[in-house]
C-alpha atoms as a PDB file:
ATOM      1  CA  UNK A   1      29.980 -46.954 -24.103  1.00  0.00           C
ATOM      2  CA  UNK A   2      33.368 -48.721 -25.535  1.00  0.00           C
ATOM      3  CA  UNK A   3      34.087 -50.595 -28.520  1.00  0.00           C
ATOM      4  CA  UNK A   4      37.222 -52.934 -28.415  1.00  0.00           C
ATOM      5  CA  UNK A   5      38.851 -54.504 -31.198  1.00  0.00           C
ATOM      6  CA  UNK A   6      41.634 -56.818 -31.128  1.00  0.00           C
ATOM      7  CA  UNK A   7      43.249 -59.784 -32.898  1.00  0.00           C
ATOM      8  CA  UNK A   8      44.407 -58.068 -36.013  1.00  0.00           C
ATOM      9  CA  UNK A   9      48.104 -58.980 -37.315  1.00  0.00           C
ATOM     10  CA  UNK A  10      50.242 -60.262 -40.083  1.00  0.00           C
ATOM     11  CA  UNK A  11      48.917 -62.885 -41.980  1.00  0.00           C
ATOM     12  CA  UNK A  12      50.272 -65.320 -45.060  1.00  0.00           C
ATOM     13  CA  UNK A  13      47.413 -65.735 -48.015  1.00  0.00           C
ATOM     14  CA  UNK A  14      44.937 -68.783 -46.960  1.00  0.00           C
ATOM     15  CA  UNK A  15      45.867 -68.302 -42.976  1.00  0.00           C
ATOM     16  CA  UNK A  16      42.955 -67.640 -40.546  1.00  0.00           C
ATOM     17  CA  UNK A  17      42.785 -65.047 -37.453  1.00  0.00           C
ATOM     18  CA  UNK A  18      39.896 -64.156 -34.961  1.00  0.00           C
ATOM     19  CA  UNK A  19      39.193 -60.655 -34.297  1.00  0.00           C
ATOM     20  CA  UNK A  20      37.441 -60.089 -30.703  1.00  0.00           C
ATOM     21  CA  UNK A  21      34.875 -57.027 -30.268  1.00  0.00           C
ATOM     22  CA  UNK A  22      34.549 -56.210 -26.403  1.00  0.00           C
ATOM     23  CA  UNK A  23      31.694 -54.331 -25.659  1.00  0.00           C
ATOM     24  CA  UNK A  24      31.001 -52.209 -22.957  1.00  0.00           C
ATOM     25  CA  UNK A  25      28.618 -49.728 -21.415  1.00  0.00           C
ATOM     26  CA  UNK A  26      25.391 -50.494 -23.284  1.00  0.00           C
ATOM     27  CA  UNK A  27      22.299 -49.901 -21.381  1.00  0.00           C
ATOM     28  CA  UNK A  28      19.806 -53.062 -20.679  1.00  0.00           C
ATOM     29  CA  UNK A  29      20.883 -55.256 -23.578  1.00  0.00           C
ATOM     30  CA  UNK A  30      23.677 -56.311 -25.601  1.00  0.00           C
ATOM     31  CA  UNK A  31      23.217 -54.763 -29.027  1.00  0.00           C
ATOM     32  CA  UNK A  32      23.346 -56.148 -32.772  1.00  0.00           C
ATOM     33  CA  UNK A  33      26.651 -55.787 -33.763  1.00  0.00           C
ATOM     34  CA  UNK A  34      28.388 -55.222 -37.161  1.00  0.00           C
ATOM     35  CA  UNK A  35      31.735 -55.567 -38.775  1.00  0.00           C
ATOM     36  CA  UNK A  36      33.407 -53.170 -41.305  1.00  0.00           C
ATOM     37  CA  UNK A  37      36.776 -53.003 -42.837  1.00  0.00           C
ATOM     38  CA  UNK A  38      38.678 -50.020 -44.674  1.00  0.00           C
ATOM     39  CA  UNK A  39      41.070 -50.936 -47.114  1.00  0.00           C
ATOM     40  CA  UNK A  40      43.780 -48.079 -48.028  1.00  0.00           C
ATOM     41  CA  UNK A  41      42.248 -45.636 -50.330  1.00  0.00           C
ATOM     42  CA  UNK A  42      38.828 -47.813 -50.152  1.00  0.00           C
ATOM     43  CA  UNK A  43      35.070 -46.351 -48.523  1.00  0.00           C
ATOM     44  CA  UNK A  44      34.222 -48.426 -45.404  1.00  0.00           C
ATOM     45  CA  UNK A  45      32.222 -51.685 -46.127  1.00  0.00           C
ATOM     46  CA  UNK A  46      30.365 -54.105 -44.289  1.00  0.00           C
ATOM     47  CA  UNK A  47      31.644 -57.312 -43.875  1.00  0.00           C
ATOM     48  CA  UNK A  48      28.481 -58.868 -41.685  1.00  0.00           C
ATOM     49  CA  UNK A  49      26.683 -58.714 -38.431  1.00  0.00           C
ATOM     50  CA  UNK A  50      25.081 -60.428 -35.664  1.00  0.00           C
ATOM     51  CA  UNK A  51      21.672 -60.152 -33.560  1.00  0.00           C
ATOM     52  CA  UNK A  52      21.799 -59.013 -30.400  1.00  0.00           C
ATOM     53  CA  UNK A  53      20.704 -62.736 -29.477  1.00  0.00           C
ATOM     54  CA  UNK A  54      23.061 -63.996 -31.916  1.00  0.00           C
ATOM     55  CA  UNK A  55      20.036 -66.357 -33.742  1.00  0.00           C
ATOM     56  CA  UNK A  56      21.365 -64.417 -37.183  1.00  0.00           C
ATOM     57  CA  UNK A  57      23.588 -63.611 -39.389  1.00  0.00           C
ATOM     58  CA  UNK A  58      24.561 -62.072 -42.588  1.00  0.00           C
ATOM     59  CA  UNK A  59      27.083 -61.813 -44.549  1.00  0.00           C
ATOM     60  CA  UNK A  60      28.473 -59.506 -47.158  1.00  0.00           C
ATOM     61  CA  UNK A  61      29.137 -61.961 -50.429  1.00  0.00           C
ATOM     62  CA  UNK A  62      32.437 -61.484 -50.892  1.00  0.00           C
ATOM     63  CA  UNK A  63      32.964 -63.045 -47.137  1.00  0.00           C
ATOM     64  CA  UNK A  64      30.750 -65.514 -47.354  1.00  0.00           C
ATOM     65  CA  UNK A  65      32.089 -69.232 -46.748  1.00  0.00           C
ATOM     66  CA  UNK A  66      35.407 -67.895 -45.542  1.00  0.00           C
ATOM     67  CA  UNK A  67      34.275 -65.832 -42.406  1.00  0.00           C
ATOM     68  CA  UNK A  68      32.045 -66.336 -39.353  1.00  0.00           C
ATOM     69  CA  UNK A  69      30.206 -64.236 -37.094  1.00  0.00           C
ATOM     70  CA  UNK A  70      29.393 -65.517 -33.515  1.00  0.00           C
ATOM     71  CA  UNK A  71      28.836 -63.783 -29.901  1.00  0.00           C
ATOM     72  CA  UNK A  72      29.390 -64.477 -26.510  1.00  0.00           C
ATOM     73  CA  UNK A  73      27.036 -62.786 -24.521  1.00  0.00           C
ATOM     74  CA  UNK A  74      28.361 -63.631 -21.234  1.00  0.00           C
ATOM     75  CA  UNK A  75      31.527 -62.059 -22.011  1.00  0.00           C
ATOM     76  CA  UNK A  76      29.796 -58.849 -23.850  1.00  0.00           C
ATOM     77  CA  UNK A  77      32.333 -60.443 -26.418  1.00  0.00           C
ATOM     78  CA  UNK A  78      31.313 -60.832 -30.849  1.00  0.00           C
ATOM     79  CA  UNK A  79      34.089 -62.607 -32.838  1.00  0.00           C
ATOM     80  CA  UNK A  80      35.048 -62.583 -36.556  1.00  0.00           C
ATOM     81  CA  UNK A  81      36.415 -65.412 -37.148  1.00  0.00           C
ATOM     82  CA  UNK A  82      38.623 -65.107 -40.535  1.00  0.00           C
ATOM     83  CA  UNK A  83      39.567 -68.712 -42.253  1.00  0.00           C
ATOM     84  CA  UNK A  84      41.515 -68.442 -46.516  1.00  0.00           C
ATOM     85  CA  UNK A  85      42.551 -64.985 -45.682  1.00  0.00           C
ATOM     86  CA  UNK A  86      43.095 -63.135 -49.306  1.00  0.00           C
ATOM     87  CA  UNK A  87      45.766 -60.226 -50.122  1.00  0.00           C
ATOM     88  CA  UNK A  88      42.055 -57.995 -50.867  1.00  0.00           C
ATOM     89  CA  UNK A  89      40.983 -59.041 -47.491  1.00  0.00           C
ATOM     90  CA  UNK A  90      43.982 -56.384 -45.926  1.00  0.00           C
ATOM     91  CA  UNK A  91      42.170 -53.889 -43.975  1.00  0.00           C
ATOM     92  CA  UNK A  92      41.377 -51.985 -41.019  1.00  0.00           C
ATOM     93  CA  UNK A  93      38.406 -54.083 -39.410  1.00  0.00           C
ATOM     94  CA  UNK A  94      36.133 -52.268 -37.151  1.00  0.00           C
ATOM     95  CA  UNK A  95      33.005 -53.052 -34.958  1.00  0.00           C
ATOM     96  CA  UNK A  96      29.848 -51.038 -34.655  1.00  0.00           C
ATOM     97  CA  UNK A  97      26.800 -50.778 -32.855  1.00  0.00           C
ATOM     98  CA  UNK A  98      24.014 -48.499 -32.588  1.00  0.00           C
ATOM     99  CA  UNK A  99      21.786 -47.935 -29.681  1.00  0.00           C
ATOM    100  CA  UNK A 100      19.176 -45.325 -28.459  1.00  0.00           C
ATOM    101  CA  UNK A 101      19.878 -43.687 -31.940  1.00  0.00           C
ATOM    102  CA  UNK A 102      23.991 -43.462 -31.163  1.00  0.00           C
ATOM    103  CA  UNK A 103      26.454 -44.995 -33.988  1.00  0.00           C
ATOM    104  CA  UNK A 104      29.560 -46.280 -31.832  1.00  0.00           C
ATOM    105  CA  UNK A 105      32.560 -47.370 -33.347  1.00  0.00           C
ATOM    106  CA  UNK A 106      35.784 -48.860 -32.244  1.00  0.00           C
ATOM    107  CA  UNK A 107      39.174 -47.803 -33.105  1.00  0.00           C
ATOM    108  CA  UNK A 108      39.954 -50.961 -35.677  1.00  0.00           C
ATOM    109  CA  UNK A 109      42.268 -53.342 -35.572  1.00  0.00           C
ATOM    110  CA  UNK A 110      44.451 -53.929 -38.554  1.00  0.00           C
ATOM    111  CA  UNK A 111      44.771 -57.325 -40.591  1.00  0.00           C
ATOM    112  CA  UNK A 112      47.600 -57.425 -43.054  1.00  0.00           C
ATOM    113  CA  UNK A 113      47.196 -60.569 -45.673  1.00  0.00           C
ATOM    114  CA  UNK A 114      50.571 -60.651 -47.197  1.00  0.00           C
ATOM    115  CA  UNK A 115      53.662 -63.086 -48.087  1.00  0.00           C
END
């Protein structure tokens, strides 16, 4: 089982990126997946995740209205799609899913918000 990230990278303040999650390995379904991100010196938080059908949602509120969740099952693919970036929103953005009781991570991506 393999969690990809990619898409992070240098970003000005109010610029948009889209982080890809390639998944891999899971066993007769694609699971719900969630997105974190680990600021410098900061405990892991969620940012939001998606059903395994992708039908829902959620968001963490200080997200909400700038970023978007959506999946491509065909592709084993979730996005985060990342629109007003902020300075706060610099992290280390990971993906996570859990399946027959297993927490699986990736190995981040990094997104830099900065002039």
């Amino acid at each position: 089982v393999q969690l990809v990230e990619s898409g992070g990278g240098l970003v000005q303040p109010g610029g948009s990126l889209r982080l890809s999650c390639a998944a891999s390995g899971f066993t007769f379904s694609n699971p719900a997946i969630s997105w974190y991100r680990q600021a410098p010196g900061k405990e892991r938080e969620l940012v939001g995740d998606i059903t395994s059908s992708g039908s829902r949602m959620n968001y963490a509120d200080f997200v909400k209205g700038r970023f978007t969740i959506s999946r491509d099952n065909a592709k084993n693919t979730v996005y985060l799609q990342m629109n007003s970036l902020k300075p706060e929103d610099t992290a280390v953005y990971y993906c996570y899913a859990k399946q027959w009781g297993v927490d699986y991570w990736g190995q981040g991506t990094q997104v830099t918000v900065s002039t």
